[in-house]
Protein backbone atom coordinates (compact mmCIF):
# COMPACT_ATOMS: atom_id res chain seq x y z
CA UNK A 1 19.58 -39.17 177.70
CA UNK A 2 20.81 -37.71 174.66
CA UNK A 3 19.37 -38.98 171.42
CA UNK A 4 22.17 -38.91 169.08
CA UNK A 5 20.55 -40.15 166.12
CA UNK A 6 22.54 -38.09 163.55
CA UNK A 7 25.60 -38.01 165.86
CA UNK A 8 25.88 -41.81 165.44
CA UNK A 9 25.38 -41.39 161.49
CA UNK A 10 28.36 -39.28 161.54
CA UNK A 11 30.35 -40.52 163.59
CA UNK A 12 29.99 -44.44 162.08
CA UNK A 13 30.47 -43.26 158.42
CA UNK A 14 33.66 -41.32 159.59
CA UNK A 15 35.22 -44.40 161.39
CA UNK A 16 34.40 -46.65 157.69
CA UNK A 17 35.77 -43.58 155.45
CA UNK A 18 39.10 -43.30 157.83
CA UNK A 19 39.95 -47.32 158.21
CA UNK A 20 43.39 -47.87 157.01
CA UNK A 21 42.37 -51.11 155.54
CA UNK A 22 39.02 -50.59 153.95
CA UNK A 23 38.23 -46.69 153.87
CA UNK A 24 38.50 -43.91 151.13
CA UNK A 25 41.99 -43.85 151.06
CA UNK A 26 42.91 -47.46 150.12
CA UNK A 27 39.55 -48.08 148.19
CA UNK A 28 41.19 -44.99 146.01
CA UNK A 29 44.48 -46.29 145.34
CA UNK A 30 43.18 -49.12 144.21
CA UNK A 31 41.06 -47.10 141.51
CA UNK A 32 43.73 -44.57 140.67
CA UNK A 33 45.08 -47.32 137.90
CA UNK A 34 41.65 -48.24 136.25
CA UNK A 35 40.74 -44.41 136.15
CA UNK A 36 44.15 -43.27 135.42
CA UNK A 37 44.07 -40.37 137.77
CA UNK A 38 46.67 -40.01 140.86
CA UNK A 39 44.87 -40.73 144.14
CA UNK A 40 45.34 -38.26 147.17
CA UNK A 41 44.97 -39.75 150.74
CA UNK A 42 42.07 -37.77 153.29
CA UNK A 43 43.12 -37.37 156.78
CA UNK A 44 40.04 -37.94 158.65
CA UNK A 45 41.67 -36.82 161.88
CA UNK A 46 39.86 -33.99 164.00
CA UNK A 47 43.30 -32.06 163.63
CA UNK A 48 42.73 -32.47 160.18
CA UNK A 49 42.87 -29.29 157.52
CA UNK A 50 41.78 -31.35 154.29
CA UNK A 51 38.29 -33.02 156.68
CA UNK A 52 35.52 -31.35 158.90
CA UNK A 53 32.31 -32.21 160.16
CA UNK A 54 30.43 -29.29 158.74
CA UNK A 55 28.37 -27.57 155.97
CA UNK A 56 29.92 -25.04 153.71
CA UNK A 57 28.05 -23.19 150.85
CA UNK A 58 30.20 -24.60 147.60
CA UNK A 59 30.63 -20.90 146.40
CA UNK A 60 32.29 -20.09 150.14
CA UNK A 61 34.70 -22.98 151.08
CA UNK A 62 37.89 -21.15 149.45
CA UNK A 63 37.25 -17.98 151.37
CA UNK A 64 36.07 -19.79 154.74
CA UNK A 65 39.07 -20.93 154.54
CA UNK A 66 38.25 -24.30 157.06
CA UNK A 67 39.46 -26.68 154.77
CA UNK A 68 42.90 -27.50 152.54
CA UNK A 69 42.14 -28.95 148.91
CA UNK A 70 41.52 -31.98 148.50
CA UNK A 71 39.41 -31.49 151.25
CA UNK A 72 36.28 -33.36 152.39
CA UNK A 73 33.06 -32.63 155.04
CA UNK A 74 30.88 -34.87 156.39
CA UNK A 75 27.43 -33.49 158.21
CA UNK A 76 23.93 -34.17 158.19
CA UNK A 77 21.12 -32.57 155.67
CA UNK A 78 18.10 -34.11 157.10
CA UNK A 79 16.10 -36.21 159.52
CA UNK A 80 12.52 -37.34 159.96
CA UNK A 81 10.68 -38.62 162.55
CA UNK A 82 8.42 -40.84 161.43
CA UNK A 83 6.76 -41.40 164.99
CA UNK A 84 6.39 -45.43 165.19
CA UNK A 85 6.88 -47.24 166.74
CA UNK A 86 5.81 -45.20 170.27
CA UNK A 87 7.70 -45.31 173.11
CA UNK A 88 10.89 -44.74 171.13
CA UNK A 89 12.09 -41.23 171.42
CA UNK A 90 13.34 -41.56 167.63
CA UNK A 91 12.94 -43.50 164.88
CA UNK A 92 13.19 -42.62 161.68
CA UNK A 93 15.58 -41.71 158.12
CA UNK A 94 18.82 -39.41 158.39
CA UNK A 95 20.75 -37.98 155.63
CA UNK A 96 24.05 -37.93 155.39
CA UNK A 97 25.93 -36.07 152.96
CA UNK A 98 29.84 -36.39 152.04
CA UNK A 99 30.99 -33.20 150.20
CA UNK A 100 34.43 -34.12 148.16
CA UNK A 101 36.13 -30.58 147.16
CA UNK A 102 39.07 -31.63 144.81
CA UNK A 103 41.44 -28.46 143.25
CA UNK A 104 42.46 -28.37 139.96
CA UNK A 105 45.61 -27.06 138.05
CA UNK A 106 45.44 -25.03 134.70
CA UNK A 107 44.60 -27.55 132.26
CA UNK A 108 43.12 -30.80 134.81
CA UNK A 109 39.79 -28.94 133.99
CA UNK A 110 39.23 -30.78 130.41
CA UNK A 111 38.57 -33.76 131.96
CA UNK A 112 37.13 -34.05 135.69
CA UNK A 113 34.83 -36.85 135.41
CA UNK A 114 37.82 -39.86 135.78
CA UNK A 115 38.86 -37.93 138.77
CA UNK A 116 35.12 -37.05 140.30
CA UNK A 117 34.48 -41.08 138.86
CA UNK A 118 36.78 -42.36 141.43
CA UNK A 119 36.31 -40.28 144.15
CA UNK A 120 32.67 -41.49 143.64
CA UNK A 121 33.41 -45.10 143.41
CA UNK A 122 35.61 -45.43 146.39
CA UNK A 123 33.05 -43.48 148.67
CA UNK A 124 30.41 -45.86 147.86
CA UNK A 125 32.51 -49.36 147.64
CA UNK A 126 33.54 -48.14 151.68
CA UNK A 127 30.27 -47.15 152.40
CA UNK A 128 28.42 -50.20 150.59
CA UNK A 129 31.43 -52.82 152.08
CA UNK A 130 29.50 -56.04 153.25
CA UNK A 131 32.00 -56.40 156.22
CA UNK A 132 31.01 -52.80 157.52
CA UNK A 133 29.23 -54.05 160.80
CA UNK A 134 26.89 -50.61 161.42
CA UNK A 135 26.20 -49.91 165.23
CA UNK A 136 23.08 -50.53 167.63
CA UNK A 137 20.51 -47.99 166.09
CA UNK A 138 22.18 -47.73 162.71
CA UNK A 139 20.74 -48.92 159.42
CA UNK A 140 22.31 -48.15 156.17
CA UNK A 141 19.87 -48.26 153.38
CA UNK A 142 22.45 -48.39 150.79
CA UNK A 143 19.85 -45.65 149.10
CA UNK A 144 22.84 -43.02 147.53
CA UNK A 145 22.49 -39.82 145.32
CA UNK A 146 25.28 -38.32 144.04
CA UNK A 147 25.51 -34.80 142.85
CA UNK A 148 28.33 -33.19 140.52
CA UNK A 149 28.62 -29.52 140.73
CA UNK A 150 30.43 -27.71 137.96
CA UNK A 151 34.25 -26.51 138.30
CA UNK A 152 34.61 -23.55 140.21
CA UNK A 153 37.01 -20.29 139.40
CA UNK A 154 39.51 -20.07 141.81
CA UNK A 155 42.31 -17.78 142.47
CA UNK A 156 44.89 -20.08 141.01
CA UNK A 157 43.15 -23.42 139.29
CA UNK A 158 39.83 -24.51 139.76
CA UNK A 159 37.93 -26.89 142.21
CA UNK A 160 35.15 -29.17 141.43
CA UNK A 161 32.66 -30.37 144.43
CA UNK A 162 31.29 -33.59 144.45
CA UNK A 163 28.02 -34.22 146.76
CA UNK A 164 27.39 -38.02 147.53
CA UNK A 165 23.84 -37.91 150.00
CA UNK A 166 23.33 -41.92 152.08
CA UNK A 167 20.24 -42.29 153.88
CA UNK A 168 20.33 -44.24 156.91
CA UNK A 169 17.66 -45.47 159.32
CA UNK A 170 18.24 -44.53 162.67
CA UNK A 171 16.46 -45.32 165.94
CA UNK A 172 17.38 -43.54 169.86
CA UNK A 173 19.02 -46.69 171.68
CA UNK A 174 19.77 -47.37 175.65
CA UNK A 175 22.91 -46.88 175.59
C-alpha cells in the first residue's frame, strides 16, 4: 500500500487552485479591479508550460527553462511523522509550498507589491474557501506563510517570486 501522504497534499491543492469556478484564476479576476493590476490566467494542466509539480532554485528557473512566465510550481518542502497514534503508517504535518514566478517589463518593477498583493490574496481566498471539501486523510490547517523574494535580473525585464508555504495534516488512509 502506498502511503501517499504528500501525494494527496498535492494533488488536492492542485484540483482547488485549477477549478474554473473557485480557483486562482477566477479568485484573480475578481482582484485585478481592487488592486488595479491585469490578472493572467494559470493553466494547471500537466501539458502545461506556465505550472509544474516541482522545486526550482529561484536564481535557476529562467535557465531551467521548465516553466513559461507567469509560471507557477506546486511541491512539497516538508513532512513529519509525529508517530501517534500507532498502528497508522502516517500521521502527521506536510508542507506545501506554491511558488508564483511573475515577469516583469522595463518599468512594472516600481511597484510589485499590488501585483505580488493579489497573487497572494487569491491563493489564499482558494485555498482558505469554506466550500473546499478536503479528502479522507487531508486536513488543512489554514496555518500560511508567505514569502516575497526580491525582483530578479533577467535577460529582458525582471521576475519577482512569490513563496506562499500551507501546512496540512495528513494521515495514510485504506484506500
Amino acid at each position: 500500500m502506498a502511503l501517499q501522504y504528500r501525494k494527496r497534499v498535492r494533488d488536492a491543492a492542485v484540483a482547488f487552485l485549477a477549478d474554473p469556478d473557485t480557483g486562482f484564476n477566477p479568485a484573480l479576476q475578481a482582484l485585478a479591479s481592487t488592486y488595479g493590476i491585469l490578472a493572467f490566467p494559470i493553466d494547471f494542466t500537466a501539458a502545461s508550460r506556465n505550472f509544474a509539480q516541482c522545486f526550482v532554485e529561484p536564481d535557476r528557473v529562467e535557465d531551467s527553462r521548465l516553466l513559461d512566465f507567469p509560471g507557477v510550481t506546486v511541491y512539497t518542502t516538508e513532512a513529519e511523522d509525529v508517530g501517534e497514534p500507532r498502528g497508522i503508517p502516517y500521521f502527521g504535518a506536510v508542507i506545501l509550498a506554491i511558488d508564483f514566478y511573475v515577469r516583469l517589463r522595463e518599468g512594472a518593477e516600481r511597484n510589485t507589491e499590488d501585483l505580488m498583493d493579489a497573487v497572494e490574496d487569491a491563493v489564499l481566498l482558494t485555498l482558505n474557501n469554506p466550500d473546499n471539501v478536503w479528502p479522507a486523510g487531508v486536513l488543512f490547517g489554514r496555518k500560511s506563510k508567505s514569502v516575497r523574494m526580491a525582483v530578479q535580473p533577467l535577460k529582458d525585464g525582471f521576475h519577482q517570486l512569490i513563496r506562499i508555504e500551507s501546512q496540512f495534516g495528513s494521515a495514510s488512509i485504506s484506500l
